[in-house]
N, C-alpha and C. Protein backbone atom coordinates (compact mmCIF):
# COMPACT_ATOMS: atom_id res chain seq x y z
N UNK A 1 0.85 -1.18 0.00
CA UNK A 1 0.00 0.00 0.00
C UNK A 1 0.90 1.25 0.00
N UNK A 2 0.48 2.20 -0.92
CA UNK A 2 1.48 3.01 -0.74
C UNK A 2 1.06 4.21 0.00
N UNK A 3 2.22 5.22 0.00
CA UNK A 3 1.98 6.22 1.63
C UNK A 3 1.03 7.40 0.66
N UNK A 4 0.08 7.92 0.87
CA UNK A 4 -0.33 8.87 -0.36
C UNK A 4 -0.30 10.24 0.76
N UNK A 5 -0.10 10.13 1.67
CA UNK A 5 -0.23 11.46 2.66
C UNK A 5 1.30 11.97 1.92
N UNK A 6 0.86 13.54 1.97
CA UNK A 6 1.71 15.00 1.28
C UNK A 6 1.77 15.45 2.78
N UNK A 7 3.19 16.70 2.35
CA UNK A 7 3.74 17.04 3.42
C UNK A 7 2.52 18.53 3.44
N UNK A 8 1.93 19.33 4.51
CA UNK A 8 1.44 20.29 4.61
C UNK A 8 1.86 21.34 3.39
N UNK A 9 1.34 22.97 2.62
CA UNK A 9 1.34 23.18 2.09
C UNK A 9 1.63 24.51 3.03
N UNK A 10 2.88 24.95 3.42
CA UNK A 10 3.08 26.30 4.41
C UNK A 10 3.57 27.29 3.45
N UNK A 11 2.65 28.14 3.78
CA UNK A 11 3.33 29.85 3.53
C UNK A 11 3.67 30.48 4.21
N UNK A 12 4.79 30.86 4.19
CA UNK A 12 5.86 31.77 5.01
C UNK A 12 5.68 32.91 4.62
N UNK A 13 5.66 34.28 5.67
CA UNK A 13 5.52 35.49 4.98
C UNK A 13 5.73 36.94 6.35
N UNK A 14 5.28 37.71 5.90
CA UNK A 14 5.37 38.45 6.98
C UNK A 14 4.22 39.47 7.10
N UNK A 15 3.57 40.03 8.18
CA UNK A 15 2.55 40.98 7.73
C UNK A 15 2.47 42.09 6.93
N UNK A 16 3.67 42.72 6.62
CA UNK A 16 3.90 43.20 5.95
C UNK A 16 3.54 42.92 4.43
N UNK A 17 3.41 41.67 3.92
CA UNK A 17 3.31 41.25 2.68
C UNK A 17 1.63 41.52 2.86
N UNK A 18 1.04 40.98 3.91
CA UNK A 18 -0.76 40.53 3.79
C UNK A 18 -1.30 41.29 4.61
N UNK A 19 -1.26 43.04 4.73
CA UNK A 19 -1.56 43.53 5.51
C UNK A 19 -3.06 43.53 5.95
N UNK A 20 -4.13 42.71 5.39
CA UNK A 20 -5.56 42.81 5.90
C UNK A 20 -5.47 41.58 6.58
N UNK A 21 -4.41 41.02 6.98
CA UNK A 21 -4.45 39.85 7.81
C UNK A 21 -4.67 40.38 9.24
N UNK A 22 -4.12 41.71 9.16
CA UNK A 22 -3.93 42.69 10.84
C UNK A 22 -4.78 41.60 12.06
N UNK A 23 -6.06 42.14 11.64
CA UNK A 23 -7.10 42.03 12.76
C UNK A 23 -7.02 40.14 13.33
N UNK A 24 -6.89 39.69 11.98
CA UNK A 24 -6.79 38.22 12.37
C UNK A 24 -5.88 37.54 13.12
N UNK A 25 -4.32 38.34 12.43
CA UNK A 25 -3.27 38.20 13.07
C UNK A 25 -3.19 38.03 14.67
N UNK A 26 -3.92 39.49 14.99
CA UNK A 26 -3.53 40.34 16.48
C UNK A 26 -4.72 38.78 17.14
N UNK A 27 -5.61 38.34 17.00
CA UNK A 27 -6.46 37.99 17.56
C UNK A 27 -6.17 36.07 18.00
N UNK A 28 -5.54 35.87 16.97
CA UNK A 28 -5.05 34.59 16.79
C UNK A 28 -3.73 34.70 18.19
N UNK A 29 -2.99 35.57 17.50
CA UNK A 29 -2.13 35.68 18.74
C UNK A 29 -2.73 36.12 20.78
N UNK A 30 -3.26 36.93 20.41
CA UNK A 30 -4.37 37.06 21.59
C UNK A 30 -4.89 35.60 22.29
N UNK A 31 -5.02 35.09 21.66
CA UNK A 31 -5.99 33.23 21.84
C UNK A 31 -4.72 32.89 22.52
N UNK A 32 -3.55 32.84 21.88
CA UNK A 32 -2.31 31.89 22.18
C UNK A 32 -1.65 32.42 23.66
N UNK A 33 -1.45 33.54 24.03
CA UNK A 33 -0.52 34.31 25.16
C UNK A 33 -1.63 34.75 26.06
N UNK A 34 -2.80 35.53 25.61
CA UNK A 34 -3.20 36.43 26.47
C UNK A 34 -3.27 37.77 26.83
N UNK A 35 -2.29 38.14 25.84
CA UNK A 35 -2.16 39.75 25.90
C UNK A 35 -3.26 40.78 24.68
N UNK A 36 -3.87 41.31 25.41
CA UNK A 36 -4.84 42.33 25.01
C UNK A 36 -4.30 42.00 23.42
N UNK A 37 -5.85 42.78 22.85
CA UNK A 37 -5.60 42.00 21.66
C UNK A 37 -5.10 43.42 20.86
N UNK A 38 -5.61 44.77 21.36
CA UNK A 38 -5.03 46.24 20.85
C UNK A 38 -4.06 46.14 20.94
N UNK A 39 -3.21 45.54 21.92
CA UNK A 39 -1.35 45.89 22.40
C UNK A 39 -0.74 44.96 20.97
N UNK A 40 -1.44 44.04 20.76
CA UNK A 40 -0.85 43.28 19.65
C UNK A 40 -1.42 44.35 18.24
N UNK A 41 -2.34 45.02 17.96
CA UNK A 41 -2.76 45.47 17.03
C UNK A 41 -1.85 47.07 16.96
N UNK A 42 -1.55 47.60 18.42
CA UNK A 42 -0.95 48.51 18.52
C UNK A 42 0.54 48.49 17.55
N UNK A 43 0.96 47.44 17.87
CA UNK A 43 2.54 47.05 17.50
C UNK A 43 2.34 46.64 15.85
N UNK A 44 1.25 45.96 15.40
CA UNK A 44 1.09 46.00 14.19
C UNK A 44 0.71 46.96 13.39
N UNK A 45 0.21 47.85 13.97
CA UNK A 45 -0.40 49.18 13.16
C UNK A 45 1.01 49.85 13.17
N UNK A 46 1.64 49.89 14.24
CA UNK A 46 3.02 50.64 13.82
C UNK A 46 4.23 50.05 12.62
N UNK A 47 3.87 48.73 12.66
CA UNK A 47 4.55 48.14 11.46
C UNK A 47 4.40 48.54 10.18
N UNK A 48 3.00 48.35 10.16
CA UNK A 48 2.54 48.76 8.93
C UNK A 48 1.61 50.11 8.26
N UNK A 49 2.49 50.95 9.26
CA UNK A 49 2.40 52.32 8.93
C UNK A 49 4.03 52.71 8.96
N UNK A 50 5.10 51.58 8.60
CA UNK A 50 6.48 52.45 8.92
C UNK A 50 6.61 53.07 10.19
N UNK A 51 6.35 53.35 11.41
CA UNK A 51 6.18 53.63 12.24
C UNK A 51 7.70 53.20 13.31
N UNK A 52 7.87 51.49 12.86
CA UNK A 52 9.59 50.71 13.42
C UNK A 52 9.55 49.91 12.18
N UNK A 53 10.72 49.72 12.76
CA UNK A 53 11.53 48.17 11.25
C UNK A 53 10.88 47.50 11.92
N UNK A 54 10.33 47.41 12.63
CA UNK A 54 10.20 45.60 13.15
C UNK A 54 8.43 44.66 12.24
N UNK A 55 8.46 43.72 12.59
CA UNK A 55 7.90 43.42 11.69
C UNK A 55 7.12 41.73 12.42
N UNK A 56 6.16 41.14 12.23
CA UNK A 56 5.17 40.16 12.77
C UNK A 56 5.42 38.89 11.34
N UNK A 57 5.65 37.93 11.76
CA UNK A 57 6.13 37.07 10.94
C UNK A 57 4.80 35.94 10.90
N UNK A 58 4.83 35.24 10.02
CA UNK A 58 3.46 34.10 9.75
C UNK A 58 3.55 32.90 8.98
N UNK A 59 3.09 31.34 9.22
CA UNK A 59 2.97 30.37 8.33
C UNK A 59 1.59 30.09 8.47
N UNK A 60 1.07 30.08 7.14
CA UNK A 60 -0.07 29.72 6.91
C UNK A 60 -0.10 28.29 6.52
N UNK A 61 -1.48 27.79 6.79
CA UNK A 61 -1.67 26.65 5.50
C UNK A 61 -3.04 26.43 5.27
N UNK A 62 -3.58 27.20 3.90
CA UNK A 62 -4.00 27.63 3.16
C UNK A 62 -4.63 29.08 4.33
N UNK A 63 -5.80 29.35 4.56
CA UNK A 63 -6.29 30.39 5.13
C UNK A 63 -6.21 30.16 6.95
N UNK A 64 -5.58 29.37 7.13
CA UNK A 64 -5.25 28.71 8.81
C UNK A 64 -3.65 29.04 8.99
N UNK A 65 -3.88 30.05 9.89
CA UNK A 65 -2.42 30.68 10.55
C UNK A 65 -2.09 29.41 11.42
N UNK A 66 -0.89 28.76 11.44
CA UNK A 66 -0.35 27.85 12.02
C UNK A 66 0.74 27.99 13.21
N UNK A 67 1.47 29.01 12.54
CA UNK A 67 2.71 29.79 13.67
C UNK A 67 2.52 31.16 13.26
N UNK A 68 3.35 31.43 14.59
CA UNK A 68 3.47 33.25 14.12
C UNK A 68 4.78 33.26 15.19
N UNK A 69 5.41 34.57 14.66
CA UNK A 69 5.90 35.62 15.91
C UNK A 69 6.32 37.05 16.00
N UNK A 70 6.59 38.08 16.06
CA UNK A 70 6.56 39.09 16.09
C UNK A 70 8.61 39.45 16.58
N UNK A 71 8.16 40.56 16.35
CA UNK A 71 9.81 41.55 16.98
C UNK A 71 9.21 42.80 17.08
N UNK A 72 9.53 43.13 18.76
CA UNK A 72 8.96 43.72 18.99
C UNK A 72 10.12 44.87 19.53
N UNK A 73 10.35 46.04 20.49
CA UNK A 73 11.40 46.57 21.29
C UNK A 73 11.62 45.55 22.40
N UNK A 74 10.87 45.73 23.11
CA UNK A 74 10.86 44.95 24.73
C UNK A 74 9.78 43.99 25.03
N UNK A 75 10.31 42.97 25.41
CA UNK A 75 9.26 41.53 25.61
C UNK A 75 8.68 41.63 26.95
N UNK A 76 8.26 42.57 27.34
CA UNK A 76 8.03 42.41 28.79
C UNK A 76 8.84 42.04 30.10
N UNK A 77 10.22 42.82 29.83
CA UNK A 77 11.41 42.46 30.60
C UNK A 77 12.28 43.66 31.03
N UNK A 78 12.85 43.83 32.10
CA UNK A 78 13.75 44.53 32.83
C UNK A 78 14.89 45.07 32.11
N UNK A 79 15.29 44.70 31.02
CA UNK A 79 16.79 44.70 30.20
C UNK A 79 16.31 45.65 28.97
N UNK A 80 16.14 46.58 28.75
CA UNK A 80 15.74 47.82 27.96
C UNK A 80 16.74 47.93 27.04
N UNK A 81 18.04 47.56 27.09
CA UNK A 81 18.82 48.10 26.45
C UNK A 81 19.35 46.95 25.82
N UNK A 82 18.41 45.78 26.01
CA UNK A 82 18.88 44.36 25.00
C UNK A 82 17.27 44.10 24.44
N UNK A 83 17.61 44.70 23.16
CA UNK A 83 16.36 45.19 21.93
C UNK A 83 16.88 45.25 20.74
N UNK A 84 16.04 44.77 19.88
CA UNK A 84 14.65 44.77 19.71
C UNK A 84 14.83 42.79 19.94
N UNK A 85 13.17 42.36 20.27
CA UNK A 85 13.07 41.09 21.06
C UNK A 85 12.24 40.72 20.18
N UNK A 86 12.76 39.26 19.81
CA UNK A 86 11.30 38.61 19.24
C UNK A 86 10.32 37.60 20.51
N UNK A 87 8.91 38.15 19.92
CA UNK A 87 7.88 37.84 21.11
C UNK A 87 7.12 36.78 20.63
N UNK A 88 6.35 36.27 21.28
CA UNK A 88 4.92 35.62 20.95
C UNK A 88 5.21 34.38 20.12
N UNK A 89 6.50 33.50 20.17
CA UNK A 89 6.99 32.29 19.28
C UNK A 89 5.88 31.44 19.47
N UNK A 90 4.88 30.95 18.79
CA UNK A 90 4.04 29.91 18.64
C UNK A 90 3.91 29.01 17.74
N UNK A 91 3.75 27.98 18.14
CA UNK A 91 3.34 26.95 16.49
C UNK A 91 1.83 26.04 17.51
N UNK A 92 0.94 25.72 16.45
CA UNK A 92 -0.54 25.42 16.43
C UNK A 92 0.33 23.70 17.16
N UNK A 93 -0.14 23.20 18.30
CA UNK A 93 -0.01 21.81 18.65
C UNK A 93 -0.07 20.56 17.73
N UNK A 94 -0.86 20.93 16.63
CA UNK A 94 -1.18 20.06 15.66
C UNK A 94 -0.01 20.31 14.67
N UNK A 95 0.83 21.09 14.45
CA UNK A 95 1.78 21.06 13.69
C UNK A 95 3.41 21.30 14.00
N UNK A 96 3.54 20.87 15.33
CA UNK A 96 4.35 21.14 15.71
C UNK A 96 5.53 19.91 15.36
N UNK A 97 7.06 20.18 15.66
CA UNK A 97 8.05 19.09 15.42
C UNK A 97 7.96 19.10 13.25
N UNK A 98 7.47 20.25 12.56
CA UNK A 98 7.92 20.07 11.66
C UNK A 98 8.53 21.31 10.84
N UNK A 99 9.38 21.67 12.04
CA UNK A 99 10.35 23.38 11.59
C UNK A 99 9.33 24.20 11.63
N UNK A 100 8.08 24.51 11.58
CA UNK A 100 7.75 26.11 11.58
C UNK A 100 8.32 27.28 12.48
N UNK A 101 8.51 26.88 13.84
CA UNK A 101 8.98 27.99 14.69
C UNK A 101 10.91 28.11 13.87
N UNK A 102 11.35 26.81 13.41
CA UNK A 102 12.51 27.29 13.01
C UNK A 102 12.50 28.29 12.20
N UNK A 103 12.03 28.11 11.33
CA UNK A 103 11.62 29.14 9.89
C UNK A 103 11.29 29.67 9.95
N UNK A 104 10.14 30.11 10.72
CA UNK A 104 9.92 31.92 11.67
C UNK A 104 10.99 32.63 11.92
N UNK A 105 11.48 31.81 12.78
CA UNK A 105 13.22 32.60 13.33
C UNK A 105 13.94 32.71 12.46
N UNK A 106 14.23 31.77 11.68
CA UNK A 106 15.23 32.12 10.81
C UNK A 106 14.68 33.76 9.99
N UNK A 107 13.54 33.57 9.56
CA UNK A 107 12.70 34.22 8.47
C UNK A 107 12.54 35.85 9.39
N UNK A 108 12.69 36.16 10.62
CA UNK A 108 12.63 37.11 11.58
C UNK A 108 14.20 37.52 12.05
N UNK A 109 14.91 36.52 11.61
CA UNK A 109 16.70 37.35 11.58
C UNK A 109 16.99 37.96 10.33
N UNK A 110 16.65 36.97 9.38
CA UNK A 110 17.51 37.51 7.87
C UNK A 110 16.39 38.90 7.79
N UNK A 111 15.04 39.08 7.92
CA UNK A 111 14.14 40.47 7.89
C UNK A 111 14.69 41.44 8.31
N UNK A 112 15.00 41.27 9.83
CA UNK A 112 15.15 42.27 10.28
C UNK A 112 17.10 42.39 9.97
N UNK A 113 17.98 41.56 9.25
CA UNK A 113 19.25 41.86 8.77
C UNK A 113 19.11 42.45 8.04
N UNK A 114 17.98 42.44 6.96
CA UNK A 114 17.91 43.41 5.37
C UNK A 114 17.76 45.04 6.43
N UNK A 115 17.30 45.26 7.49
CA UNK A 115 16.97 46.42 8.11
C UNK A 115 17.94 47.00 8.24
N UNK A 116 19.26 46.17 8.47
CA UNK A 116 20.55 46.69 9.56
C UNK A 116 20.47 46.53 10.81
N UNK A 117 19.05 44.97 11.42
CA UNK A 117 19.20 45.29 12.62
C UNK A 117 19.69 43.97 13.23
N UNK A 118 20.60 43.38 13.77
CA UNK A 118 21.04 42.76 14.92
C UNK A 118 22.17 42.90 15.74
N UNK A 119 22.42 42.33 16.98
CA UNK A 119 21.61 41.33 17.01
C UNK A 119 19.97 41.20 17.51
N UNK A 120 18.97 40.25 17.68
CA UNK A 120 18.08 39.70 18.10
C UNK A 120 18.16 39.47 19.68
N UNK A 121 17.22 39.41 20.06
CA UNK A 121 17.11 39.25 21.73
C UNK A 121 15.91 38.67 21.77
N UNK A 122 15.93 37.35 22.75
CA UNK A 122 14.34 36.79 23.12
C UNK A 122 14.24 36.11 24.64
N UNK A 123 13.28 36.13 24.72
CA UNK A 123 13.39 35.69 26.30
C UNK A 123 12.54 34.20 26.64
N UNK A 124 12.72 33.49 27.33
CA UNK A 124 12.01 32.06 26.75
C UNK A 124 12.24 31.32 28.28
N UNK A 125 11.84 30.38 28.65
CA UNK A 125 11.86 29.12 30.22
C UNK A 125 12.15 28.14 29.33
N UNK A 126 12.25 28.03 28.14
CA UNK A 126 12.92 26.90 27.45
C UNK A 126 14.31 26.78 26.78
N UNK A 127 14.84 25.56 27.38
CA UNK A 127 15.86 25.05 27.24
C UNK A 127 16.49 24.27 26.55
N UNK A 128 17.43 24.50 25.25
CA UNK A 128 17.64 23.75 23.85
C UNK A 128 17.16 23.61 22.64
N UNK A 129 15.91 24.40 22.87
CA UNK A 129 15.13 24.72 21.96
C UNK A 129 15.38 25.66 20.96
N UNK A 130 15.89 26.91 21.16
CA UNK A 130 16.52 27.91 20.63
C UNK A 130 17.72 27.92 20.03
N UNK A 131 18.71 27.17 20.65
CA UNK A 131 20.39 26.49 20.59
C UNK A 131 20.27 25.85 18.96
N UNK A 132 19.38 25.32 18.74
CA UNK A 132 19.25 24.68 17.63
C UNK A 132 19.35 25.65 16.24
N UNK A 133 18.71 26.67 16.00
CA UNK A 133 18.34 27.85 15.18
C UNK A 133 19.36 28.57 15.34
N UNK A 134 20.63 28.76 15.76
CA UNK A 134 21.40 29.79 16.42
C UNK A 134 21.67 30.60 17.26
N UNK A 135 20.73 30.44 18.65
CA UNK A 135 20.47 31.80 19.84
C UNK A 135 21.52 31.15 20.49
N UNK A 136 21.83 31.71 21.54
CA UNK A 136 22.84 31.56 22.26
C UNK A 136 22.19 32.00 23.67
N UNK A 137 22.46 31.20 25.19
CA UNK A 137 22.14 32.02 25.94
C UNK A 137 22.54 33.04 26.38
N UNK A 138 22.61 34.16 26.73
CA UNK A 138 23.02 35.41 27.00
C UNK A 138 23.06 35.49 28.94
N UNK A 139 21.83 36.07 29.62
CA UNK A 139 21.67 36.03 30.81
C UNK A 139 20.13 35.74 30.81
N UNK A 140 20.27 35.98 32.47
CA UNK A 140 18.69 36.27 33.03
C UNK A 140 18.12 37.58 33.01
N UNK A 141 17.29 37.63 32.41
CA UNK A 141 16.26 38.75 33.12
C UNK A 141 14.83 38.48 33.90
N UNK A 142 14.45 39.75 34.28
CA UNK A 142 13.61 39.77 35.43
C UNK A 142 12.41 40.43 34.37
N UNK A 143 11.46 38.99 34.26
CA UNK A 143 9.79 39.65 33.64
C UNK A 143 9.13 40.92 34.04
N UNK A 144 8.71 41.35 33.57
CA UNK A 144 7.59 42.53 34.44
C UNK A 144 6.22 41.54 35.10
N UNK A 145 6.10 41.77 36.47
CA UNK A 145 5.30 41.19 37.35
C UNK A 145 5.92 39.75 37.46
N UNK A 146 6.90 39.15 36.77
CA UNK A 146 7.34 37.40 37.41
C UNK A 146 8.05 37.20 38.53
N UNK A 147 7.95 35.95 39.83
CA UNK A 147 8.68 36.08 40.90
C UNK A 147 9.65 35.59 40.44
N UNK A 148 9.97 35.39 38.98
CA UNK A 148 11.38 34.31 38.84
C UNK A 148 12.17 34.85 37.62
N UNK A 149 13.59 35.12 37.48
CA UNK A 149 14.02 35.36 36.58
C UNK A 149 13.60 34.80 35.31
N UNK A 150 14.19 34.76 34.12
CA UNK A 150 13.81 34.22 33.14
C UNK A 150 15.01 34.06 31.84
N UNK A 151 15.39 33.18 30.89
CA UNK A 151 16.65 32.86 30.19
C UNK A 151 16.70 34.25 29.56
N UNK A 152 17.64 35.12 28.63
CA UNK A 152 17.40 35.93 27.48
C UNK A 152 18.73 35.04 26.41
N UNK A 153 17.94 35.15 25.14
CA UNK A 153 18.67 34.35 24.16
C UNK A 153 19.36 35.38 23.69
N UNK A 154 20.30 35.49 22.56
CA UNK A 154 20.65 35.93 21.28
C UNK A 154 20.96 35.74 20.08
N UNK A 155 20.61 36.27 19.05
CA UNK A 155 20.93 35.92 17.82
C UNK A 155 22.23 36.84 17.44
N UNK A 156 23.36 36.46 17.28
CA UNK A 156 23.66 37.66 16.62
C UNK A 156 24.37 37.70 14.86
């Protein structure tokens, strides 16, 4: 019998390319973290009004956002002066273990390199996960409102 299952059909892109994705974008991400869904729309409206280089990254497959993540200034962390941060790394449970968050990252360094901007900064409780793609650990920082420090990566 032969195997007839195909590998998923992902589009990689950035909001920038699909800007009426905005509202869907901010909301999808909203579902995943929790953070107000304006603060995410805030940071996208500044994207895509030129407003910062930074920029909200996306894999689709077909009209179903699968991963996302963003680069933002500050991830909600104590260290102000280790920026700009990529935030909100997600991939959908159902598609996970087949590179999307790699290819985000990757696809969210070389972006923001065409800018002139690294290095990258991210902040994460996960361990080896990042090492893989190129981050490096850097230090700890201290969340806004967490009782516990937290890793900060780098790309550089």
């Amino acid at each position: 019998m032969q195997n007839t299952q195909t590998e998923p059909n992902f589009l990689y892109l950035s909001l920038r390319e699909r800007p009426e994705l905005k509202d869907t974008v901010a909301a999808w991400f909203h579902d995943k973290w929790g953070v107000p869904t304006q603060a995410y729309l805030d940071c996208m409206e500044d994207c895509l009004a030129d407003r910062t280089p930074y920029d909200w990254y996306l894999c689709l497959e077909g009209s179903r956002i699968v991963g996302g993540l963003g680069v933002i200034e500050n991830d909600f962390h104590d260290r102000k002066d280790l920026s700009p941060n990529v935030c909100a790394v997600y991939t959908e449970p159902d598609r996970r273990c087949l590179g999307i968050a790699g290819r985000l990252l990757d696809l969210a360094v070389a972006g923001m390199r065409t800018r002139g901007i690294s290095p990258l900064y991210l902040v994460t409780d996960h361990t080896g996960f990042y090492e893989r793609y190129g981050w490096e650990f850097l230090c700890m920082v201290q969340g806004d409102g967490e009782p516990e420090p937290t890793r900060m990566y780098v790309h550089r």
